[in-house]
Every structure is written in structure tokens, then in C-alpha cells.
Protein backbone atom coordinates (compact mmCIF):
# COMPACT_ATOMS: atom_id res chain seq x y z
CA UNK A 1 -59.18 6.90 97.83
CA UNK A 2 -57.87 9.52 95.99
CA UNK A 3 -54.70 9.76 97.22
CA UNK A 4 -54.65 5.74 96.05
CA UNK A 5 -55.85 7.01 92.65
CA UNK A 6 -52.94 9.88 92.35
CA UNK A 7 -50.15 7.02 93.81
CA UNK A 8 -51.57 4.69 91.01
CA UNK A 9 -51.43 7.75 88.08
CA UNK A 10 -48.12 9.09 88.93
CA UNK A 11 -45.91 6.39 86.99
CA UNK A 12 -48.35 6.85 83.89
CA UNK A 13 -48.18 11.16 84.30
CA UNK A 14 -43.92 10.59 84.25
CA UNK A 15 -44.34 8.43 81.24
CA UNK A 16 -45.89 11.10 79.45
CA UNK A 17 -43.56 13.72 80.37
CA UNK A 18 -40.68 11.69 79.37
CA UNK A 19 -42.79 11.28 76.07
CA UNK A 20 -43.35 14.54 75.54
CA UNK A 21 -39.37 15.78 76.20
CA UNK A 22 -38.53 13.36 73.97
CA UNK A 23 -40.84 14.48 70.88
CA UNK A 24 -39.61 17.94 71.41
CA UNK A 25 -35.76 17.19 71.55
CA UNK A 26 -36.72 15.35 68.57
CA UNK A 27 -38.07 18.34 66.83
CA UNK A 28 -35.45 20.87 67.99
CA UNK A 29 -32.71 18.03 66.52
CA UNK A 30 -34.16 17.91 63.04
CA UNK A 31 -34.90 21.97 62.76
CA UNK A 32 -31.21 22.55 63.65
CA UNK A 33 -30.15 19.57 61.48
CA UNK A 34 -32.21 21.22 58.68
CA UNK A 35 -30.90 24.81 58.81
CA UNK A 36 -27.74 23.29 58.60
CA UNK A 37 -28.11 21.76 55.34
CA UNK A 38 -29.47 24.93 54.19
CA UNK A 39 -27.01 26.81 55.39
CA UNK A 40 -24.59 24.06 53.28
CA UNK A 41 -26.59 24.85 50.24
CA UNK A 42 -26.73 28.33 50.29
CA UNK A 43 -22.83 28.66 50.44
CA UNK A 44 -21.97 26.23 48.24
CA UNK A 45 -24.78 28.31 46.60
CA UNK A 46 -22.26 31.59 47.21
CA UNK A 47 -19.29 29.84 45.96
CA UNK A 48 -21.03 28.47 42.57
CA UNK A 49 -21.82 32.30 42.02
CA UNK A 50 -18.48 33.59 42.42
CA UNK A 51 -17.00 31.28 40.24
CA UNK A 52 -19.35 30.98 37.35
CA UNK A 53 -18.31 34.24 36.12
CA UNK A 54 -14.52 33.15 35.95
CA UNK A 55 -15.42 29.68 34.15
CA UNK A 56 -17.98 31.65 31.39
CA UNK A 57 -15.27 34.09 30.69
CA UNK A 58 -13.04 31.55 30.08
CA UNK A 59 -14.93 29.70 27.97
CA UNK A 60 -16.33 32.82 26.33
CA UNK A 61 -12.54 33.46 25.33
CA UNK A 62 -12.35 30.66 23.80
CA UNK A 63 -15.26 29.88 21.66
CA UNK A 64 -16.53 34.02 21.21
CA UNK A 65 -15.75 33.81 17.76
CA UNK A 66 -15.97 29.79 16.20
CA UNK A 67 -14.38 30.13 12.90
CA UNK A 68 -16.85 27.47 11.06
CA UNK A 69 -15.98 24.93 8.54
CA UNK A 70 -15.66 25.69 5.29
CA UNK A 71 -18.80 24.76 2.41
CA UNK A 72 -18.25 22.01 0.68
CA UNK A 73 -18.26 23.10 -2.96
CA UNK A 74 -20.90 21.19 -5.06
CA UNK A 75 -22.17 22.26 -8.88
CA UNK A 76 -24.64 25.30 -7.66
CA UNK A 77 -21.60 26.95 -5.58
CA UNK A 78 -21.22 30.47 -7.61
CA UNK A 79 -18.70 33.30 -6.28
CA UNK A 80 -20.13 36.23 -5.04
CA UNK A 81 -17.05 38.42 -6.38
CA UNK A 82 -13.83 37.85 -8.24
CA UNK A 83 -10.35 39.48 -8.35
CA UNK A 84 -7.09 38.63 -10.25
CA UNK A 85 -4.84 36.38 -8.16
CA UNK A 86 -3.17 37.71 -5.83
CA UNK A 87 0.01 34.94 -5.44
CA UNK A 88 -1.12 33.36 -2.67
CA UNK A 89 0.11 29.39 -2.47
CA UNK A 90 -0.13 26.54 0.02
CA UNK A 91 2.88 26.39 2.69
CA UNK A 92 5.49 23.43 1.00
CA UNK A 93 6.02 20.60 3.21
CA UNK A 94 9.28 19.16 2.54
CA UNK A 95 9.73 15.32 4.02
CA UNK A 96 12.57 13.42 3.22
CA UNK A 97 11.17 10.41 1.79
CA UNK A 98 13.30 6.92 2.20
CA UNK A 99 14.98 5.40 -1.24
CA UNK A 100 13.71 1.91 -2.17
CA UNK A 101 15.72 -0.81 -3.30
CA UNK A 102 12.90 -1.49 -6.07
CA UNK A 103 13.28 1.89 -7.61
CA UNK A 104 16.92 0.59 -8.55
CA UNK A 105 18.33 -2.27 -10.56
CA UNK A 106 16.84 -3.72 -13.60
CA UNK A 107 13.64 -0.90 -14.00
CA UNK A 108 16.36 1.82 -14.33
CA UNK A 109 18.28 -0.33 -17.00
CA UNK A 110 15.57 -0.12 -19.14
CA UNK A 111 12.90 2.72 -20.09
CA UNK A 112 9.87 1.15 -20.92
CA UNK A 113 9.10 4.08 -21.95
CA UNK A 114 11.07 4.46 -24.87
CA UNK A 115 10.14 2.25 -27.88
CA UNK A 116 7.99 1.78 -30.93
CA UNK A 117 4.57 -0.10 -31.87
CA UNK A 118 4.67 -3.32 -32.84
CA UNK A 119 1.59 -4.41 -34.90
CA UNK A 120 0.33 -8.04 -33.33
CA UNK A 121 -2.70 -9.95 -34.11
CA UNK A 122 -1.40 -12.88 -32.72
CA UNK A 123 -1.00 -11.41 -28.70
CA UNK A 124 -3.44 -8.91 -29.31
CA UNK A 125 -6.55 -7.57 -28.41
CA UNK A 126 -5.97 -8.97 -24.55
CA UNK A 127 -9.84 -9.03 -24.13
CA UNK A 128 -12.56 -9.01 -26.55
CA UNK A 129 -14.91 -5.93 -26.45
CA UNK A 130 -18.25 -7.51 -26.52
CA UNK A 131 -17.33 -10.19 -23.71
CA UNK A 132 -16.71 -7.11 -20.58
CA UNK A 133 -19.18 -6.33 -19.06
CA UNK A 134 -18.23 -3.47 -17.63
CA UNK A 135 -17.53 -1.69 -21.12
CA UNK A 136 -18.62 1.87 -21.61
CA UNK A 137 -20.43 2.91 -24.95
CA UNK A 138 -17.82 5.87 -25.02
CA UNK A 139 -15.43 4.01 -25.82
CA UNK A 140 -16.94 0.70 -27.06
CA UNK A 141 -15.78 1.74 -31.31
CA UNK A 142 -16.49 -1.59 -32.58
CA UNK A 143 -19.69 -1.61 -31.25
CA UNK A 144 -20.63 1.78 -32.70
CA UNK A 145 -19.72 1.22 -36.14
CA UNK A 146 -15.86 1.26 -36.58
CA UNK A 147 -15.07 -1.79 -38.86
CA UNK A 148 -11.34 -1.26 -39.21
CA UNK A 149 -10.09 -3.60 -36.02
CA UNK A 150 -6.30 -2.51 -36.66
CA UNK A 151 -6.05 -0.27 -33.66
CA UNK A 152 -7.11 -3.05 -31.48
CA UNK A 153 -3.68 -5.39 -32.52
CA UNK A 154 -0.41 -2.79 -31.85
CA UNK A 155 2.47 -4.03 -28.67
CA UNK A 156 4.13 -1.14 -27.22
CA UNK A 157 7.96 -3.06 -27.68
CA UNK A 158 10.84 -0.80 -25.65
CA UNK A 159 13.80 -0.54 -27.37
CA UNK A 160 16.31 -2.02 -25.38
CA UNK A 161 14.31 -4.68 -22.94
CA UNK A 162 10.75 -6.57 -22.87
CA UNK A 163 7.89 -5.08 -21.54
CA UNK A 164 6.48 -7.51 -19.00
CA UNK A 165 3.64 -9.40 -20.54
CA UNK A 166 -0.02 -8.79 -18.52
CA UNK A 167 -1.21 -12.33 -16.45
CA UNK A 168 -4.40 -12.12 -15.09
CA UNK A 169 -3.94 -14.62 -12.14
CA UNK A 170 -0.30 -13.08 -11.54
CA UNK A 171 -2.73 -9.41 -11.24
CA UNK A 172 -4.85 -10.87 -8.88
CA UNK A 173 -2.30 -12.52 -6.39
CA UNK A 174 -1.04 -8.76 -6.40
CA UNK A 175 -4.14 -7.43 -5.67
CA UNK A 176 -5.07 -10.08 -3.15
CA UNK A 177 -6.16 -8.38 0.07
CA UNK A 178 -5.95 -5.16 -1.60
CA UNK A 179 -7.65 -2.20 -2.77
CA UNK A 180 -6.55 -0.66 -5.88
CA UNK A 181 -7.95 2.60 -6.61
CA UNK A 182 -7.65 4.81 -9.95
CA UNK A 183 -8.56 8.95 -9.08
CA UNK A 184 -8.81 11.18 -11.60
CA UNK A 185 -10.92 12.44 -14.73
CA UNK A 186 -12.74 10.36 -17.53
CA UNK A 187 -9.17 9.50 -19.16
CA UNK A 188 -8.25 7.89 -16.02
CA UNK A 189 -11.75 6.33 -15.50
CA UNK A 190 -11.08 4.47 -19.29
CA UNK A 191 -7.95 3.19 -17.64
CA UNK A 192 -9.66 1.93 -15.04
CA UNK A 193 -12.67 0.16 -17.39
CA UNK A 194 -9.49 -1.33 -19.23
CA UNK A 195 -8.68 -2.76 -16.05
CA UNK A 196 -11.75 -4.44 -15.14
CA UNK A 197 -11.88 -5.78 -18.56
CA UNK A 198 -8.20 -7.14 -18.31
CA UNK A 199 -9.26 -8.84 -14.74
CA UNK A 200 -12.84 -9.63 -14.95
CA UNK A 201 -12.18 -13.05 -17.00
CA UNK A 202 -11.00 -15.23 -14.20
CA UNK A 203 -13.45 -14.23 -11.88
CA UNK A 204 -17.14 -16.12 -11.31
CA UNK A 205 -19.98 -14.12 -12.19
CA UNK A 206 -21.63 -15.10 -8.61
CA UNK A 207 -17.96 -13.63 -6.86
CA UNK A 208 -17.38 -10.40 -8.70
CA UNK A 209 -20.20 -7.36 -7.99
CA UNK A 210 -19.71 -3.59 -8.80
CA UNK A 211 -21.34 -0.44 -7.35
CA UNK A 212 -23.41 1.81 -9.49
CA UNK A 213 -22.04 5.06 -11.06
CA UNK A 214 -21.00 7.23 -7.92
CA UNK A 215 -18.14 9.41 -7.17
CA UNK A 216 -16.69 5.95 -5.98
CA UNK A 217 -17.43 2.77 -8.13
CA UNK A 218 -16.31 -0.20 -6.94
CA UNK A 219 -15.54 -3.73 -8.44
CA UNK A 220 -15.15 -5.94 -5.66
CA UNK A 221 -13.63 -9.84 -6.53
CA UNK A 222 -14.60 -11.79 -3.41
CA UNK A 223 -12.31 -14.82 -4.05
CA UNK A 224 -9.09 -12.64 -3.60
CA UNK A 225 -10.66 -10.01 -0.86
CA UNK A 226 -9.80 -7.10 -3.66
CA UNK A 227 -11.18 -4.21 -5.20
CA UNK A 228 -10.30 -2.28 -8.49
CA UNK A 229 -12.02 1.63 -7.85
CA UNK A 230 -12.30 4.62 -9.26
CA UNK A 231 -12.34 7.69 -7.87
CA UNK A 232 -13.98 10.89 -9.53
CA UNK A 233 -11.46 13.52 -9.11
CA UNK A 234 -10.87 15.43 -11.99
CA UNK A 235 -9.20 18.61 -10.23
CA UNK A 236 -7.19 16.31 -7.68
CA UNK A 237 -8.05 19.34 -5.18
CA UNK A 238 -12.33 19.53 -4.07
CA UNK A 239 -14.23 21.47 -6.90
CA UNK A 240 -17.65 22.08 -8.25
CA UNK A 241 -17.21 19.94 -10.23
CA UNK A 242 -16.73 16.66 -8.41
CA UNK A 243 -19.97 15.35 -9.33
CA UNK A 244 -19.40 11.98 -11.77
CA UNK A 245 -22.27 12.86 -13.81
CA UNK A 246 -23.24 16.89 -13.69
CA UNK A 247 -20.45 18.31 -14.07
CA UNK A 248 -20.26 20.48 -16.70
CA UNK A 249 -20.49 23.74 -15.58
CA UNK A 250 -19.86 27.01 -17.40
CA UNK A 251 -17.76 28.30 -14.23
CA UNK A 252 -15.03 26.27 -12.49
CA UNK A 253 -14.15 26.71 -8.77
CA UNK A 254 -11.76 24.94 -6.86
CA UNK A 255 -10.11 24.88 -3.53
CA UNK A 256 -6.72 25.00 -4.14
CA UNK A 257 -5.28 24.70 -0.49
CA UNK A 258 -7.70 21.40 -0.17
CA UNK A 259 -8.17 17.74 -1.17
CA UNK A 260 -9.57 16.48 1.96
CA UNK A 261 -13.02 15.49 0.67
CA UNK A 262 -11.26 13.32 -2.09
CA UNK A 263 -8.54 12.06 0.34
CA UNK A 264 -10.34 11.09 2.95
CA UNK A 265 -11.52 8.13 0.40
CA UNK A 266 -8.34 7.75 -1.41
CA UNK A 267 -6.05 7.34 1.72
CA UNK A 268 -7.54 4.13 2.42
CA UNK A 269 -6.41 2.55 -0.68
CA UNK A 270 -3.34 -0.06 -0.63
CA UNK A 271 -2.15 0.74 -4.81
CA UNK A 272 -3.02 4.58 -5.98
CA UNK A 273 -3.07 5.69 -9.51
CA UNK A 274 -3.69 9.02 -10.07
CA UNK A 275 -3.92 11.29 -13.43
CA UNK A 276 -4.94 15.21 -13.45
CA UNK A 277 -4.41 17.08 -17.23
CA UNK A 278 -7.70 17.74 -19.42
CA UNK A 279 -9.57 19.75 -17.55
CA UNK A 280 -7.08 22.56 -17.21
CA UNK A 281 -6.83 23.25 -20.34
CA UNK A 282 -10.41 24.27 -20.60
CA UNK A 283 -10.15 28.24 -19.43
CA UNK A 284 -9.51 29.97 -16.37
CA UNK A 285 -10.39 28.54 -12.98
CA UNK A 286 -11.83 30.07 -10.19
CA UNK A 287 -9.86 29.56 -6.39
CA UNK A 288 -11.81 29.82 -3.54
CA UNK A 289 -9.30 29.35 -0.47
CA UNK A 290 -10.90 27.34 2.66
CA UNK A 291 -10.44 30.55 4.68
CA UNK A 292 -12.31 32.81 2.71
CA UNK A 293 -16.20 33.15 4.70
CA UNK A 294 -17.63 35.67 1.96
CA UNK A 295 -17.62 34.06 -1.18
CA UNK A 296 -14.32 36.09 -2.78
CA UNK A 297 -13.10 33.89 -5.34
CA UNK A 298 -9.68 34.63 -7.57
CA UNK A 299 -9.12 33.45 -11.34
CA UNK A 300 -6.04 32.40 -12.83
CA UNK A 301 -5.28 30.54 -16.26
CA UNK A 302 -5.56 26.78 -15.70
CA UNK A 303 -1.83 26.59 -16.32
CA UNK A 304 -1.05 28.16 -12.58
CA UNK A 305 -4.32 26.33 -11.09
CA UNK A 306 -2.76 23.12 -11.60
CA UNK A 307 0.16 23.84 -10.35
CA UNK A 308 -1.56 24.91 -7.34
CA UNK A 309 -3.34 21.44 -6.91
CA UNK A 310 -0.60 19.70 -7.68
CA UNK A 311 1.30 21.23 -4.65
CA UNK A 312 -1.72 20.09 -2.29
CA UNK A 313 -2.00 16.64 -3.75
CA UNK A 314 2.06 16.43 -3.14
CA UNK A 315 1.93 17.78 0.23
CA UNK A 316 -0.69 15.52 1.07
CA UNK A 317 1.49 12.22 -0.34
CA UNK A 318 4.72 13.87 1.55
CA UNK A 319 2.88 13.90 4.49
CA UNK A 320 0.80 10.71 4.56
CA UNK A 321 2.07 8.25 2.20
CA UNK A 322 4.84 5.69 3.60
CA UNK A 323 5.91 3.76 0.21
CA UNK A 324 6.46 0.48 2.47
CA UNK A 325 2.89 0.63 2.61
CA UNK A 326 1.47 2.41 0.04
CA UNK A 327 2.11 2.65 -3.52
CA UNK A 328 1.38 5.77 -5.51
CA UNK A 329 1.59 6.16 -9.40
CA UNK A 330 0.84 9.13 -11.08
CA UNK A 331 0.00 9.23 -14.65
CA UNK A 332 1.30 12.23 -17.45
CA UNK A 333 -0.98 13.57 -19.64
CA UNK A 334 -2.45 11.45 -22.20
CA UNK A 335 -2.05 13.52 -25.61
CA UNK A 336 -5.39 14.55 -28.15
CA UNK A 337 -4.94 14.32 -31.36
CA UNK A 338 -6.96 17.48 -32.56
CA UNK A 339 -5.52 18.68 -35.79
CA UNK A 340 -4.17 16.22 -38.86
CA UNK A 341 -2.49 19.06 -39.97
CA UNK A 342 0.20 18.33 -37.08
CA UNK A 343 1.24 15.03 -38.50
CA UNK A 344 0.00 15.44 -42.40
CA UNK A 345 1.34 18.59 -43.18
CA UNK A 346 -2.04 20.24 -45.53
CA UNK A 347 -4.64 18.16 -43.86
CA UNK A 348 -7.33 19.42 -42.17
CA UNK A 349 -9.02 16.77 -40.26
CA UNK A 350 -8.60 14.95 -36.94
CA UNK A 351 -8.34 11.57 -36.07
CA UNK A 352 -11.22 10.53 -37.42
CA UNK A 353 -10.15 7.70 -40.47
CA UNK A 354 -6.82 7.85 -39.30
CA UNK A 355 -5.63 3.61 -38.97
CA UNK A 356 -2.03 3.35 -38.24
CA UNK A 357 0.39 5.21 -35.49
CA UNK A 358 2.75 7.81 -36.35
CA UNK A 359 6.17 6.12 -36.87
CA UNK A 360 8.42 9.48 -36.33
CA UNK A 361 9.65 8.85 -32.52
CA UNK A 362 10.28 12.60 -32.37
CA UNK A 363 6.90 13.46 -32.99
CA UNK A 364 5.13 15.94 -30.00
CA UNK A 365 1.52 17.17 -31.31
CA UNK A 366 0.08 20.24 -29.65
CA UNK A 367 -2.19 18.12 -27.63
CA UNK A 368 0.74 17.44 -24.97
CA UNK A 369 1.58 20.82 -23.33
CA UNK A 370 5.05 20.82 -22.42
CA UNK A 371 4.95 23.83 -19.62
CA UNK A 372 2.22 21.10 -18.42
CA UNK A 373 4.74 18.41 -18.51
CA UNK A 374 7.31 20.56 -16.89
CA UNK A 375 5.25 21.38 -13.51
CA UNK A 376 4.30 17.64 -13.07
CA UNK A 377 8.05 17.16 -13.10
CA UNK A 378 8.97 19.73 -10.61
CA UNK A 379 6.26 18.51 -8.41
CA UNK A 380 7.00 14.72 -8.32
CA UNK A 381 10.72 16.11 -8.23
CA UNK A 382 9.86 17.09 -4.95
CA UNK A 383 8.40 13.25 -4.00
CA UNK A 384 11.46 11.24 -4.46
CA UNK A 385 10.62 7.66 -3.76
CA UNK A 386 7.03 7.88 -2.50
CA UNK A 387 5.21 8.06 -6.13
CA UNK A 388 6.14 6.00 -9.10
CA UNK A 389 5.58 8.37 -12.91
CA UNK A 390 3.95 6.29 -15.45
CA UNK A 391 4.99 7.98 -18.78
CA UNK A 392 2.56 7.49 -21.32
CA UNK A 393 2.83 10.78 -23.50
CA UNK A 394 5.20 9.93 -26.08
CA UNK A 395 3.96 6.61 -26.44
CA UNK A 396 0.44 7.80 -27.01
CA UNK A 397 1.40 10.24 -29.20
CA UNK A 398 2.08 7.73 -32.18
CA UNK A 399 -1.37 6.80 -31.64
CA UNK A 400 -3.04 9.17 -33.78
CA UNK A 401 -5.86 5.73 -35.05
CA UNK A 402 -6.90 4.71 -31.48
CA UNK A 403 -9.47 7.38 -30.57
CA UNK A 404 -13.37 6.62 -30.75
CA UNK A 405 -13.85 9.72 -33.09
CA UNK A 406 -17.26 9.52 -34.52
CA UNK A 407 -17.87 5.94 -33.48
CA UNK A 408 -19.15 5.97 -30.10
CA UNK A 409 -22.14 6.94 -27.29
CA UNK A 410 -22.18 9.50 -25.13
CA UNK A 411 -25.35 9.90 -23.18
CA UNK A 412 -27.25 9.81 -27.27
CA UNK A 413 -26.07 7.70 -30.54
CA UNK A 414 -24.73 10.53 -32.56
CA UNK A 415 -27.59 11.63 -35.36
CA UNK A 416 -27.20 10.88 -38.94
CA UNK A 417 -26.01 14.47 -39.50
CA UNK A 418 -23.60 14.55 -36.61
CA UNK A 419 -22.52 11.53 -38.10
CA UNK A 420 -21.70 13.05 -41.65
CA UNK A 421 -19.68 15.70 -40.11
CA UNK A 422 -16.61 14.23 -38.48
CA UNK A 423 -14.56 17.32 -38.00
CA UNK A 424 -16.92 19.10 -35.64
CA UNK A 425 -18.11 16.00 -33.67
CA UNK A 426 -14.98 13.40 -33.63
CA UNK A 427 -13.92 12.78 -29.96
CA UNK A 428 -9.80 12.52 -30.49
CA UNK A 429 -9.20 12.84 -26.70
CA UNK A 430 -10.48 9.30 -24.78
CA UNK A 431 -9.55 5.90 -26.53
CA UNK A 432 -10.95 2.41 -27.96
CA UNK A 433 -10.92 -0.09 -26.06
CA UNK A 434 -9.32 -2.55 -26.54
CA UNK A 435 -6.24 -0.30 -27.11
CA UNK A 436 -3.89 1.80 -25.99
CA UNK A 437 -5.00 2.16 -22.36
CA UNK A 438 -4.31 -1.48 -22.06
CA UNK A 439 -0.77 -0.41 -22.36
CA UNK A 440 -1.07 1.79 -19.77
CA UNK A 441 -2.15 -0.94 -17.51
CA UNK A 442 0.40 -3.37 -18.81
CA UNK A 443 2.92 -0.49 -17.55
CA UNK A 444 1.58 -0.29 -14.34
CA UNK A 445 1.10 -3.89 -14.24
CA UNK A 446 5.58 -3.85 -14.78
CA UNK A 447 6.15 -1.70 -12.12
CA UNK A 448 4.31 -3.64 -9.48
């Protein structure tokens, strides 16, 4: 029986062997296959630890020292020191700029330029003052108590040719698809204003919409896909003072090697009308280069700081501005008419009362610097065809009646007694509107 039994296990007993050879091969397999892997890891392991050192070096050489950006400047920058200059200037780029065909021919027969003022109360005001919205109480005279209209009715007439008379519509089809940006100080902001009240009458209220004060305002006309702007810039090159509203600041710094915050707005603008005078006549300025980290800044007279952001603005225009493309106008200085005594020999007042131009065409006031006049001309010089000069000094010079002088708003009404003392608080530097920035515009309006 039990040798039955044993027969009848035996097939059940090799079952289990085979079983159990196979669960241990299994095993054996799967440890091997395992310490294999690890071995895999642990020398790949090896090889990421010899080479790490080599790749952190190298990047260690590269980045052990980051030189960081330089601050923007903003109205609480102060420098921390300050030594005489020391002659540094910006590296010239000199690009040989292409010779239009529209820089010849008729505009070179004729300077605009050149020419007297034609009183006109038939042609002129081209806007009434109370009817733009878009007026500012600075230079809104009427409004503030000047009764004498006369400076609103005088034609700039060239001598030898016809200044090209403004159209609105004819403005707009230029501007159509375009953005048209003024960049400068409060002079060039007036010409701007002028603008929008030269424009503004052919457009729907429900079409036309314009940002709120900002370093960029905006006046956007939807039916033509355009936009008149104006840039705060009043230094060309970034400054302290590059806020539109707090900007007056007992100490001026500027980087004179940089206009990068102000061009990276400007550059996307089709028509470009820049002006830069005023506010170097004000005292010394401060330069604080972009490569200086601790604060060092240099002074020099305002004469040599313009110069110096003059050379950046140019460099940048050499270097970016393709006049098939672009068009760039810059603006001379627009003259102040300070002293009475310059144009009424014994006089000593300002503009204030003053009604009718100055008909001597030689006349040149102290409030147009001619070593001013001389570096703007050795600058653009340099530009060739790629910016267009809009001359408006001599012209504006005559204009001794179109200032605001007592009658205007700035920020307050002026009191009764500021009022009663003309001398001390006459503003002979911006201008009426209507007036003579309207000519500037009608200029500008010629060469496009």
C-alpha cells in the first residue's frame, strides 16, 4: 500500500521541486538584474561628480561678477558725490544716411523760413479758443483776461513763395494709419495742444478719445486709425526730471550716454517731432553715466550738457531711423522775450502789453542763444537726410505780443497782487493760443 501511495505522490513531489527551482532562479534573476541598475546609477552617479565641477566653473566664470542694470533716475534720485567733468563723451556713430528726392526741388527754392507777418483777420485765428477741448489754461489768454485779440490774426508770409495753407482733412489723410508723436518740454507740448486744436474739428466726439496727463498722452481719432502724442522729454536723454507733473527739482541729473527709457516709446512712432532748449538754460546739470554703480555724479554748465544729449539723441536717429520709414523733425529753440529793453531801447518791462511783432527782420533778442543754435547745427550736420530742421527762431522772434504774460493759469489763477505786478510774474516764454505755434504746425504741416 505504501509503495502505491509513494508511486501516486512522486509526480506531485517533482512538481514541487520544479516549483521551487523556478522561484529561486526567479529571485537570483531579479537580485542580479537589480545590482545592475545600481551599479548603472552609481557610475553615472561618478561621472555627474566629475563633471559638475567643470560645468560650475564655467558658469561661475561667467556670471561671478553680473554687472546689474543701471537705476532708472526718477525725482528722489540725489548724487552721493560730485566732481567737475572730466571730458568724457558718448562714442560718435557715423552712418551714411541715403539723400531723398523730397529734400530737393521746390522746398529748397524757397525758405519758408524767411519772411515777415502779415496781419489777417480774414484767414485767421484757424480755431477758436473756447471751442478745443483740449485747451490748456496756460495758455488759454483770452480766457484769462487778455481783451486785445490782435495776436490771434498775424500769417507768417515767406518772402519769395507761399506758405502752404493748413487743411484739416488733407492732415488727417496724412496721418491716416499713423502715429504722430511730439517729444520734448512744455514748449513742445503747446505745439502739440495747437495740434489737437487744428485737427480735433472734423472728428466725432463719439470717435476721438485722449489719455489722461501721463508721460505719454494720447489723442487717438478712430475714423483714420491715428494718433497725435506727446511725449514728456524735456532733456531728450532719461533725467530726474521726466516726470510730466513733479518735476521741478532744485538739482538736475541726467544720463547723458542714455535715452533708452524715452526711446523705447518714441521709436514706435511713424512722424517724430522733437524740440530740446529751455531747460538748459536753467544752471548746471548733473551727469550720471549708466556705468557709474556708486552714485558719482559730474556737473557741467547746461551749455556742454546739451550738447552731450544731443549726441545720444543723434546717435540713436543714425542708428535706428530709416527716413523711408520714418520721419524725424526737430524743432530750434523757440525765443523768450524777457527784457523790453532789447527791442525799446529805455524800457524796462517784458512782454506783458506788448500788441504788435517787431518789424526789424534783423532783430535777435537775448532769449535765442546763438552758441545754442550753433551745436544743434553741428549735430543735425551730422544727420544728413534722416531729420528734417523746422526753423522757428527768427520768426518767433518778431513776436514779442504773443506770450500769455499775466493772463493765464498755472496750477492757481494768479492773485490780485500778482496780478498788479507784471514784471515779476509775466510768463514771456510759452505762447497764446491761437497763435504763433499754429505756425509752427502749419510749417510742419509744408514739409510733409
Amino acid at each position: 500500500m505504501m509503495q502505491i501511495l509513494n508511486r501516486k505522490r512522486s509526480p506531485l513531489h517533482l512538481l514541487a521541486l520544479l516549483f521551487i527551482v523556478f522561484i529561486a532562479s526567479s529571485i537570483l534573476y531579479n537580485e542580479n538584474r537589480i545590482r545592475q541598475i545600481n551599479d548603472d546609477t552609481n557610475l553615472n552617479h561618478q561621472q555627474q561628480q566629475h563633471e559638475a565641477p567643470i560645468s560650475s566653473s564655467a558658469l561661475n566664470f561667467s556670471t561671478a561678477h553680473p554687472k546689474p542694470p543701471p537705476v532708472e533716475l526718477d525725482r528722489f534720485t540725489a548724487c552721493k558725490s560730485t566732481r567737475k567733468y572730466s571730458g568724457r563723451r558718448a562714442n560718435w556713430v557715423d552712418h551714411h544716411s541715403v539723400e531723398l528726392d523730397h529734400k530737393k526741388g521746390d522746398l529748397e527754392e524757397c525758405d519758408v523760413f524767411s519772411g515777415k507777418w502779415i496781419f489777417d483777420n480774414t484767414s485767421y485765428p484757424l480755431y477758436n479758443e473756447s471751442r478745443c477741448p483740449y485747451m490748456s489754461d496756460q495758455l488759454a489768454c483770452h480766457k484769462h483776461g487778455r481783451a486785445d485779440l490782435g495776436y490771434q490774426y498775424w500769417r507768417w508770409q515767406p518772402h519769395n513763395c507761399n506758405l502752404k495753407r493748413s487743411n484739416v482733412t488733407e492732415m488727417w489723410e496724412k496721418l491716416r494709419g499713423k502715429r504722430l508723436m511730439f517729444v520734448g518740454d512744455s514748449l513742445n507740448r503747446g505745439q502739440w495742444i495747437s495740434m489737437l486744436c487744428l485737427l480735433q474739428s472734423v472728428i466725432r466726439k463719439d470717435k476721438r478719445s485722449i489719455t489722461p496727463n501721463a508721460p505719454l498722452t494720447i489723442f487717438r481719432a478712430e475714423e483714420y486709425n491715428a494718433t497725435v502724442e506727446f511725449l514728456w522729454a524735456p532733456l531728450l536723454v532719461e533725467s530726474n526730471s521726466d516726470d510730466p507733473v513733479n518735476h521741478r527739482l532744485d538739482e538736475r541729473i541726467m544720463r547723458p550716454d542714455s535715452v533708452e527709457r524715452h526711446a523705447s516709446v518714441w521709436k514706435h512712432a511713424d512722424i517724430l517731432v522733437f524740440n530740446s532748449y529751455l531747460w538748459w538754460r536753467q544752471g548746471p546739470i548733473k551727469l550720471l553715466w549708466s556705468s557709474e554703480q556708486n552714485g558719482v555724479c559730474e556737473e557741467l554748465d547746461g551749455l556742454g550738457a546739451m550738447e552731450l544729449a544731443m549726441e545720444a539723441w543723434a546717435n540713436w536717429v543714425a542708428s535706428n531711423v530709416d527716413p523711408l520709414r520714418k520721419r524725424v523733425f526737430f524743432v530750434t529753440m523757440s525765443p523768450t522775450h524777457l527784457w523790453s529793453r532789447e527791442w525799446e531801447p529805455g524800457s524796462e518791462g517784458n512782454c506783458y502789453g506788448e500788441k504788435t511783432p517787431i518789424k526789424d527782420e534783423g532783430y535777435w533778442g537775448s532769449g535765442s542763444d546763438l552758441p545754442t543754435m550753433h551745436i544743434v547745427e553741428n549735430v543735425l550736420s551730422r544727420l544728413s537726410s534722416k531729420v528734417s530742421v523746422i526753423n522757428i527762431t527768427q520768426l518767433s522772434e518778431y513776436r514779442k505780443d504773443g506770450h500769455p504774460s499775466i493772463y493765464r493759469k498755472f496750477w492757481e489763477t494768479l492773485s490780485p497782487k500778482q496780478l498788479s505786478n507784471p514784471v515779476s510774474y509775466s510768463d514771456c516764454i510759452h505762447w497764446c493760443l491761437p497763435g504763433v505755434p499754429d505756425v509752427w504746425n502749419e510749417l510742419l504741416f509744408h514739409f510733409l
